[in-house]
C-alpha atoms as a PDB file:
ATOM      1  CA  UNK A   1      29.376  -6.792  25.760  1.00  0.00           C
ATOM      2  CA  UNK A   2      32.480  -6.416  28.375  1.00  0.00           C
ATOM      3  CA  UNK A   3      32.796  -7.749  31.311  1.00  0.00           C
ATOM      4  CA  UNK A   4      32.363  -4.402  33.526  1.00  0.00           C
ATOM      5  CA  UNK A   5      29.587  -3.967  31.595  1.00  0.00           C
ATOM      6  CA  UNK A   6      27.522  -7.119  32.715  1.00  0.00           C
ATOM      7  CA  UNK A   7      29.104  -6.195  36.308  1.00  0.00           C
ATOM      8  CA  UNK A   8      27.870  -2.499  35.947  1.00  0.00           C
ATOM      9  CA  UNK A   9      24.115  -4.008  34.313  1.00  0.00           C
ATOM     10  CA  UNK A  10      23.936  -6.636  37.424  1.00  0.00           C
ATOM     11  CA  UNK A  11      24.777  -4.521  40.372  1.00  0.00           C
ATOM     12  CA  UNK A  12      22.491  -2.207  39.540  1.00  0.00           C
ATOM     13  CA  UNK A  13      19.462  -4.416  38.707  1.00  0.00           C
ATOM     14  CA  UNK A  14      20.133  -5.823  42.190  1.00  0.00           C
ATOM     15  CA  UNK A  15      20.193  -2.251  43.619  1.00  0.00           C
ATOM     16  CA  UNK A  16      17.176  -1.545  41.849  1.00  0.00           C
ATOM     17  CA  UNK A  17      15.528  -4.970  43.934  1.00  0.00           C
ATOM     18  CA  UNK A  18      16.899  -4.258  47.109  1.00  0.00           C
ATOM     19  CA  UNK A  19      15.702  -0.541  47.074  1.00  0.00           C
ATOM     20  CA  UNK A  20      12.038  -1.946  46.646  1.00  0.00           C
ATOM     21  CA  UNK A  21      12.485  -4.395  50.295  1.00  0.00           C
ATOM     22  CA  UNK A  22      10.991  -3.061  53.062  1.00  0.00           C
ATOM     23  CA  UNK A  23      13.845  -2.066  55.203  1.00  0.00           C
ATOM     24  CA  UNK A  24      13.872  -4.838  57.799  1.00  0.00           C
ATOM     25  CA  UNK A  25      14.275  -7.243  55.062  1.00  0.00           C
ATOM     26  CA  UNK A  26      17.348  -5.566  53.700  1.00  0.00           C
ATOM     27  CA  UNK A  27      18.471  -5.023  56.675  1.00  0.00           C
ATOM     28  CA  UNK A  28      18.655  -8.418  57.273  1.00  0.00           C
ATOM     29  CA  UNK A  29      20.032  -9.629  54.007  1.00  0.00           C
ATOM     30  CA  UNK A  30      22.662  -7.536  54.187  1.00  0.00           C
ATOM     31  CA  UNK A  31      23.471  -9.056  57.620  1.00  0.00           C
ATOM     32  CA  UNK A  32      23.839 -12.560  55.864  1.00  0.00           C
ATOM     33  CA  UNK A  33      27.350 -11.874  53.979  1.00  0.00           C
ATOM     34  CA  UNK A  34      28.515 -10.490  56.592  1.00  0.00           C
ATOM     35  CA  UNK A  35      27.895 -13.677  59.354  1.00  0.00           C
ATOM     36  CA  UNK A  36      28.893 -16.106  56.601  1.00  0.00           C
ATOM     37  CA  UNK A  37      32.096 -13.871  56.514  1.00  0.00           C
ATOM     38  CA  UNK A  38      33.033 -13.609  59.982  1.00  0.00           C
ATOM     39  CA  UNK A  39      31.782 -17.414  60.400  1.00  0.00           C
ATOM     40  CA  UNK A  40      34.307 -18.723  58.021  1.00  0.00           C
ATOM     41  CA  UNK A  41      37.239 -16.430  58.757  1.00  0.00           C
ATOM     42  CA  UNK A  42      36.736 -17.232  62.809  1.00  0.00           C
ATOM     43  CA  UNK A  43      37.596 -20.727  61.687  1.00  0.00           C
ATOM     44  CA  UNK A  44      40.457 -19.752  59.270  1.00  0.00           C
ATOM     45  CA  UNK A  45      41.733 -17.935  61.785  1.00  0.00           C
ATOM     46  CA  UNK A  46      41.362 -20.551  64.342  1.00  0.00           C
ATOM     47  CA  UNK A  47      42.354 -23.722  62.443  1.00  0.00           C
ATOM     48  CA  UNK A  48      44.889 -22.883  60.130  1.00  0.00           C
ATOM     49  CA  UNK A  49      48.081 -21.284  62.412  1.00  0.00           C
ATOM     50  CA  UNK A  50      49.843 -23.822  63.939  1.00  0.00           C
ATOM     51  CA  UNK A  51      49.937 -22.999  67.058  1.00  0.00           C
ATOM     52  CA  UNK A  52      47.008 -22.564  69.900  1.00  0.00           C
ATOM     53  CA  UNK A  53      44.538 -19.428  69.497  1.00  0.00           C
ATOM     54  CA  UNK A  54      41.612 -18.632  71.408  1.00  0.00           C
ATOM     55  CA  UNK A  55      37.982 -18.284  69.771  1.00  0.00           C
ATOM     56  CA  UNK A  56      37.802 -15.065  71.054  1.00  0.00           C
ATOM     57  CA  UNK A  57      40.890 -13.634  69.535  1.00  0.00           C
ATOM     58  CA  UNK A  58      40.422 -15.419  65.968  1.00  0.00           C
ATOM     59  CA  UNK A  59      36.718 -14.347  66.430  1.00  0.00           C
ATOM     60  CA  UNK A  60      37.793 -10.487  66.965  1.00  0.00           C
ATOM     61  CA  UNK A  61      40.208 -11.065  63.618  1.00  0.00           C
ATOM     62  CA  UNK A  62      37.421 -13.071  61.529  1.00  0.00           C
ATOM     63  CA  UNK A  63      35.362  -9.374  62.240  1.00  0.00           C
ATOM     64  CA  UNK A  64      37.506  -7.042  61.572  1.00  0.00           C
ATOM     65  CA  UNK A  65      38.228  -8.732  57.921  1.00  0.00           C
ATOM     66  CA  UNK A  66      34.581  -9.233  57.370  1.00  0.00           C
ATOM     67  CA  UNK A  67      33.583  -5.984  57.936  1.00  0.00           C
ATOM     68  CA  UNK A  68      36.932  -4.690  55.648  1.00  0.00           C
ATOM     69  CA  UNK A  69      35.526  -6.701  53.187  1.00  0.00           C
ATOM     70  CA  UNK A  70      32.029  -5.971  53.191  1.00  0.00           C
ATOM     71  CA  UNK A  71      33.443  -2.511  53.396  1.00  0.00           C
ATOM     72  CA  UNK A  72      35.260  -3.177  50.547  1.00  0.00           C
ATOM     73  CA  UNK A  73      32.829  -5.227  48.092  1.00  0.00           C
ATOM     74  CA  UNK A  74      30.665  -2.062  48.128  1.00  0.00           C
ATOM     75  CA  UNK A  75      32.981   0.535  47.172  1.00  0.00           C
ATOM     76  CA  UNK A  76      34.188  -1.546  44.470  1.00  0.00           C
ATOM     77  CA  UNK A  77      30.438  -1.754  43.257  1.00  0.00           C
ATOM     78  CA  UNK A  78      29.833   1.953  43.060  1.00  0.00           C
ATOM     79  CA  UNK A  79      33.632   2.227  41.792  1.00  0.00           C
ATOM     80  CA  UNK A  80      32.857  -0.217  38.625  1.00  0.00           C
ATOM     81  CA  UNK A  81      29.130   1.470  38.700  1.00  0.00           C
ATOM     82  CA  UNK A  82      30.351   5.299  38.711  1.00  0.00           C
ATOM     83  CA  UNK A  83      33.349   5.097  36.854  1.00  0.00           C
ATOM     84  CA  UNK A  84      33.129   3.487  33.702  1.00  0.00           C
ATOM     85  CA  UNK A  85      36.564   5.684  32.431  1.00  0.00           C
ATOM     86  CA  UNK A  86      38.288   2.195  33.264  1.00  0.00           C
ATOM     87  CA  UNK A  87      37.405   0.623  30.124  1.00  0.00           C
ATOM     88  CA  UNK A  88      38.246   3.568  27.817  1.00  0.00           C
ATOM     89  CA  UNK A  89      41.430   3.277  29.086  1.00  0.00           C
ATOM     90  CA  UNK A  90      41.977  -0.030  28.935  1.00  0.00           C
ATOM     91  CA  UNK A  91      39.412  -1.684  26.215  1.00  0.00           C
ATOM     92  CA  UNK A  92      39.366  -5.267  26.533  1.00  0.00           C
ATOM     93  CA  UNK A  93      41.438  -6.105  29.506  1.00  0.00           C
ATOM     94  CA  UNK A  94      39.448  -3.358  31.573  1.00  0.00           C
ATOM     95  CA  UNK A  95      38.838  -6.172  33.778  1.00  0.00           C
ATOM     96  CA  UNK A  96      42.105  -7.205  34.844  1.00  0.00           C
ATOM     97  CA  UNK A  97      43.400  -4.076  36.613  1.00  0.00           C
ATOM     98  CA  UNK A  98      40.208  -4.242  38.512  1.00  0.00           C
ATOM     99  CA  UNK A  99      40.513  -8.051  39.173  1.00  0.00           C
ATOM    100  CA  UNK A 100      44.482  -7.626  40.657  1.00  0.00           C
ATOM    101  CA  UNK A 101      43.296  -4.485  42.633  1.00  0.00           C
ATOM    102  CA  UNK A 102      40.396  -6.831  44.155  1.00  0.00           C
ATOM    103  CA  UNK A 103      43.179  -9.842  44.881  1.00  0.00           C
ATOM    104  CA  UNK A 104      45.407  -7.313  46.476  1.00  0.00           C
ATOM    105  CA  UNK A 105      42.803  -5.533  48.698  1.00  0.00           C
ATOM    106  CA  UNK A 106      41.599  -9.394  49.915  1.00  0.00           C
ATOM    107  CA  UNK A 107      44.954 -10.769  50.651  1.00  0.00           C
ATOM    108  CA  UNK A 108      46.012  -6.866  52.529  1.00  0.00           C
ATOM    109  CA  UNK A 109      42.370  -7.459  55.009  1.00  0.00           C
ATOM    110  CA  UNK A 110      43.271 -11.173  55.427  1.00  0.00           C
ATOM    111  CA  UNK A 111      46.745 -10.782  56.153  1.00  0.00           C
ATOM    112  CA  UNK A 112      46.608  -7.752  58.244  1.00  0.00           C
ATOM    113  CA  UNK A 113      43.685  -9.552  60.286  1.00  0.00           C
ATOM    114  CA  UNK A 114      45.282 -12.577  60.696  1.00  0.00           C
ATOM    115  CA  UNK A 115      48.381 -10.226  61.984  1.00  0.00           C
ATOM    116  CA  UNK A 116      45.848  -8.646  64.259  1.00  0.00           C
ATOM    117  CA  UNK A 117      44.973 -11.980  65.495  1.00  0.00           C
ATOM    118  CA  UNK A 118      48.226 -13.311  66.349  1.00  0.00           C
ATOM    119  CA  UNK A 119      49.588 -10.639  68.080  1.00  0.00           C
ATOM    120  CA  UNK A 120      46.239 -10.504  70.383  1.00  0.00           C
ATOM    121  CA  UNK A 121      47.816 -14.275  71.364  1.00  0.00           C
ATOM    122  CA  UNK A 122      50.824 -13.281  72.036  1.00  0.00           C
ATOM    123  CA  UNK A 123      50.049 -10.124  74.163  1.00  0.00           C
ATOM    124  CA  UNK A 124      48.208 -12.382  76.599  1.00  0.00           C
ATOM    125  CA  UNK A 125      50.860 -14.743  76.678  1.00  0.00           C
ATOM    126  CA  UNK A 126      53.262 -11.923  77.846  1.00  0.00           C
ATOM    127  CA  UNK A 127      54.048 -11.094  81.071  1.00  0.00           C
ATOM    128  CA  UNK A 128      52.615  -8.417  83.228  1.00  0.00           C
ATOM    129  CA  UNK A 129      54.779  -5.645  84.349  1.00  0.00           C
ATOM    130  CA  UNK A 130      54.590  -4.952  87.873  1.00  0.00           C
ATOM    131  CA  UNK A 131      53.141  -1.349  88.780  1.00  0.00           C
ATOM    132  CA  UNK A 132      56.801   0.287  88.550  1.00  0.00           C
ATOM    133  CA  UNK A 133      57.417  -0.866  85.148  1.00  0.00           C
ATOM    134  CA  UNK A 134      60.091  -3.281  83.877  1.00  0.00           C
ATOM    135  CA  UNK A 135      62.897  -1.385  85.190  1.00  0.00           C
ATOM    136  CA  UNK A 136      61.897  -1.581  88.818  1.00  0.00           C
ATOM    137  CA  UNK A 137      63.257  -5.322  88.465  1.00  0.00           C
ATOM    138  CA  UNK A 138      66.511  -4.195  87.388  1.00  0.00           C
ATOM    139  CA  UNK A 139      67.548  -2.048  90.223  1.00  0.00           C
ATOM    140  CA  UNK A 140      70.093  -3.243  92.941  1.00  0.00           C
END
């Protein structure tokens, strides 16, 4: 049995479960991936660059890439659930296009939040224009 087989079998056993939960309880379930996600990429954001950000900008980053990837993690699911074409194609390494496609997408959301992040830093180190705009400074 191949790999997006057992990923095809599992995913939708578990869909099968979760469609039986009342919906609060899904509901709420679904919320935990989610808080774990933006939990631990707040503090990635946070921790890691060295140089000062605020919580509130590396918390605004760690949400945006949760969400992409939550985002994400489900339309890969239906993609390996409704398209099984990908191992016809490719037999036994059916697997690895999806696995470099998966690494790609997570490095594009982290990067492109942690890009996010830094440059909501540096716009509120930046000055202020005054109301005339920055060429009102340069007249004589």
């Amino acid at each position: 049995m191949g790999f997006l087989q057992v990923v095809q079998e599992q995913s939708a056993i578990s869909m099968d479960l979760i469609g039986t939960l009342p919906h609060s309880l899904a509901f709420v379930l679904d919320l935990g991936p989610l808080l774990l996600g933006v939990t631990v990429l707040t503090s990635m954001f946070c921790l890691v660059p060295n140089t000062k950000i605020r919580l509130r900008d590396a918390f605004a980053g760690g949400l945006i890439a949760s969400v992409a990837f939550e985002l994400g993690k489900r339309g890969f699911t239906t993609y390996l659930v409704k398209l099984p074409a990908c191992k016809a194609l490719y037999g036994a390494f059916a697997a690895l296009p999806v696995f470099l496609l998966w690494v790609y997408f997570s490095w594009l959301v982290t990067l492109v939040a942690a890009m996010m992040t830094a440059n909501l830093a540096l716009i509120r180190r930046r000055p202020q224009a005054g109301p005339l705009g920055p060429s009102a400074c340069m007249r004589t």
